[in-house]
C-alpha atoms as a PDB file:
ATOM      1  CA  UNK A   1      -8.140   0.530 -18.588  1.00  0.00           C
ATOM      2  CA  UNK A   2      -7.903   1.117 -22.161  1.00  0.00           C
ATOM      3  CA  UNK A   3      -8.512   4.783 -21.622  1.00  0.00           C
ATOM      4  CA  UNK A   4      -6.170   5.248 -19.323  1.00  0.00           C
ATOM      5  CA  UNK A   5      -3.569   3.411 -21.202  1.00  0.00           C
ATOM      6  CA  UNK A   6      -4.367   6.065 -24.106  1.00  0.00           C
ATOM      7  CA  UNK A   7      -4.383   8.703 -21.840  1.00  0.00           C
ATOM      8  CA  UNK A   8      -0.984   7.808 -20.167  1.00  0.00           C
ATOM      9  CA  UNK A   9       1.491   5.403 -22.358  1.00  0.00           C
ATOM     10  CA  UNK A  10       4.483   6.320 -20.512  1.00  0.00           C
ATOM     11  CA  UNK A  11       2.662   3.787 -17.384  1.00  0.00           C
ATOM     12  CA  UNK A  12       2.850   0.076 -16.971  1.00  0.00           C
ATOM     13  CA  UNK A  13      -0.312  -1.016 -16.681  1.00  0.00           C
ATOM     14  CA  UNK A  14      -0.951  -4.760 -15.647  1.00  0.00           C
ATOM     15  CA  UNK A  15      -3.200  -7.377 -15.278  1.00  0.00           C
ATOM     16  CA  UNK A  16      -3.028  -8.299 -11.963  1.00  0.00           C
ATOM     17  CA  UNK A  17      -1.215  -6.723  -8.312  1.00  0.00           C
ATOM     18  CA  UNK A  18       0.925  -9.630  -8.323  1.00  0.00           C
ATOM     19  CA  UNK A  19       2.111  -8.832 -11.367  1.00  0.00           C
ATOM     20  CA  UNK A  20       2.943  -4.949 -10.978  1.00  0.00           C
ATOM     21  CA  UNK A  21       4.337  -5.423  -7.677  1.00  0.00           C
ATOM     22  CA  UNK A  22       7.214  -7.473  -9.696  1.00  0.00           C
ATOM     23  CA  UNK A  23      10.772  -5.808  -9.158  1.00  0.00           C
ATOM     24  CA  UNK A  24       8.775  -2.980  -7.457  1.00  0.00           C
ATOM     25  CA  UNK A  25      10.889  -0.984  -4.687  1.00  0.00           C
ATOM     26  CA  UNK A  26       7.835   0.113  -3.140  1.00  0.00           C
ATOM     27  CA  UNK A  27       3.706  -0.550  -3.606  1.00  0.00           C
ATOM     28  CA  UNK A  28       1.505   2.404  -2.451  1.00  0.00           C
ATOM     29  CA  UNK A  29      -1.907   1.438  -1.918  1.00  0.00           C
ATOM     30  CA  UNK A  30      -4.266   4.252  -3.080  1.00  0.00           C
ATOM     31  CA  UNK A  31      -7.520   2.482  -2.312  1.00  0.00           C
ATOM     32  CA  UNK A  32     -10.015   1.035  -0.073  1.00  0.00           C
ATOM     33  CA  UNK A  33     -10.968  -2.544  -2.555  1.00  0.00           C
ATOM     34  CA  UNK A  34     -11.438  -4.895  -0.616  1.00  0.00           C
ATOM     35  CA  UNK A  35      -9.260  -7.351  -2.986  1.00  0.00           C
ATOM     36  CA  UNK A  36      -5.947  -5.090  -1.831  1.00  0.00           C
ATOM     37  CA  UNK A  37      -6.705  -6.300   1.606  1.00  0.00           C
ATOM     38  CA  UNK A  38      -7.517  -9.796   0.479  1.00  0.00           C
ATOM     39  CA  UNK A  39      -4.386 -10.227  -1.761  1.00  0.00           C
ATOM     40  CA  UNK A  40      -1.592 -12.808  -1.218  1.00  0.00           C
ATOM     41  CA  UNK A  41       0.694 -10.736   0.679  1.00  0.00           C
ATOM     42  CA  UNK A  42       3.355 -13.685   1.452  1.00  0.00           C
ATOM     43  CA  UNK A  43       3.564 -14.263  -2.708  1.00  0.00           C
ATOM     44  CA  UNK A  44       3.417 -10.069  -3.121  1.00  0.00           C
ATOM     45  CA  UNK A  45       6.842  -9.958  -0.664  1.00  0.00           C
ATOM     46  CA  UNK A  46       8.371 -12.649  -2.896  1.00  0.00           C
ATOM     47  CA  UNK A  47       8.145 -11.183  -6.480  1.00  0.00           C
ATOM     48  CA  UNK A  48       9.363  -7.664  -4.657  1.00  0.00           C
ATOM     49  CA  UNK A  49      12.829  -5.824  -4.828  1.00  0.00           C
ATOM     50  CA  UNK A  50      12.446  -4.323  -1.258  1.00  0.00           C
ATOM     51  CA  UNK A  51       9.330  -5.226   0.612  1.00  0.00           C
ATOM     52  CA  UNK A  52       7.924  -1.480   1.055  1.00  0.00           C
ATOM     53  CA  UNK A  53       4.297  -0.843   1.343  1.00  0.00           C
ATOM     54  CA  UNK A  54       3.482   2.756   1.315  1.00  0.00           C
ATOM     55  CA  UNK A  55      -0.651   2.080   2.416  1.00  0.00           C
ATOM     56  CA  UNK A  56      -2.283   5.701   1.992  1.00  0.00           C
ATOM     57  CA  UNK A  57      -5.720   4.364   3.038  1.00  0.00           C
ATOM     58  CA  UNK A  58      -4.708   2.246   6.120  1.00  0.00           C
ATOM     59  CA  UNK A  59      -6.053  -0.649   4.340  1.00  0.00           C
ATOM     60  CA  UNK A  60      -4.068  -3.149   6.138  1.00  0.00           C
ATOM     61  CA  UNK A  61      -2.475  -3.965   9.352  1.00  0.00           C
ATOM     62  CA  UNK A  62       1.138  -3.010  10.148  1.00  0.00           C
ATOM     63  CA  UNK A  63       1.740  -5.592  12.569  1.00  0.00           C
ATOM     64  CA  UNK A  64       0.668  -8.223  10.028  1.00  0.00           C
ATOM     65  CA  UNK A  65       2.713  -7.003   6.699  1.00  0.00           C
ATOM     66  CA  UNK A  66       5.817  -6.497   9.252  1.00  0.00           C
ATOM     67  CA  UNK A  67       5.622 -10.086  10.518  1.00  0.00           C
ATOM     68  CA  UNK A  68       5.066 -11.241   6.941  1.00  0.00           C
ATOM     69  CA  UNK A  69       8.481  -9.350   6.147  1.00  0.00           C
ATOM     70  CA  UNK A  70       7.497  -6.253   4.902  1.00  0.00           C
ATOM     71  CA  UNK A  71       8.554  -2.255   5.560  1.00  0.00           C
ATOM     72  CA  UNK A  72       5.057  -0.992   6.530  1.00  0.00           C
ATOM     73  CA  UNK A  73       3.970   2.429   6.627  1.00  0.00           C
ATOM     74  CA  UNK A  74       0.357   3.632   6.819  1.00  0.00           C
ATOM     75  CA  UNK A  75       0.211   7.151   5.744  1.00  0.00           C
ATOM     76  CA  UNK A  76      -1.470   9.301   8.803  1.00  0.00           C
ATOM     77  CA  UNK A  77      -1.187   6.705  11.300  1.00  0.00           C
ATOM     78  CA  UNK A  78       1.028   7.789  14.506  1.00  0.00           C
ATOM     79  CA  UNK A  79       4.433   5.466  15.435  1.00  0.00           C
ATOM     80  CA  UNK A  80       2.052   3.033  17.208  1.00  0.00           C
ATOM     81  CA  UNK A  81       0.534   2.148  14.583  1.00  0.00           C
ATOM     82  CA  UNK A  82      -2.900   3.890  15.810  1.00  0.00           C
ATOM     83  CA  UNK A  83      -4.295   6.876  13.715  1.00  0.00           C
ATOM     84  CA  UNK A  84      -3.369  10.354  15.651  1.00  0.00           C
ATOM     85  CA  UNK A  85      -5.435  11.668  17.683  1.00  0.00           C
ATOM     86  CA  UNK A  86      -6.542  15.421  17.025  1.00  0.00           C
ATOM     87  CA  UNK A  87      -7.855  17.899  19.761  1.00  0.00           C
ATOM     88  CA  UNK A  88     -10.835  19.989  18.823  1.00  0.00           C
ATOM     89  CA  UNK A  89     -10.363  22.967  20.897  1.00  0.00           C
ATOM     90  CA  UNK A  90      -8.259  25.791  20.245  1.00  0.00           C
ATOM     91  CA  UNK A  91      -4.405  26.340  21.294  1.00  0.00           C
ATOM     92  CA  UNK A  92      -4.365  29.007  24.458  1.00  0.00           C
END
């Protein structure tokens, strides 16, 4: 992390999720680590300004973090919460 922190002073970096989702609007999750999908989720909604996870690897479940409170949205996943379903033949 030093590197980075180098690299890029204008970000916040911290020592723990709990601690950078504090007075977040909004967590994306970027990656498949297992400890994302471990984490505390009921403390995470807590330290939050709005409850808003933005989950670009469909790390978690969306039925879960909404009845835990949260605004879920998993990035390529269709309304039901399923990942979309592609055709492989051509339109014609």
């Amino acid at each position: 992390m030093a590197k980075s922190k180098s690299l890029f002073p204008e970000v916040r970096f911290c020592d723990s999720a709990l601690l950078a989702a504090e007075r977040a609007d909004a967590l994306v999750i970027a990656t498949e680590w297992e400890e994302f999908r471990r984490l505390d989720w009921e403390s995470v909604r807590h330290v939050m300004n709005r409850p808003l996870v933005l989950d670009a690897r469909n790390l978690l479940k969306g039925e879960e973090m909404a009845a835990m409170g949260f605004e879920y949205h998993g990035v390529g996943r269709a309304s039901s919460g399923e990942p979309p379903q592609f055709s492989s033949g051509a339109a014609g």
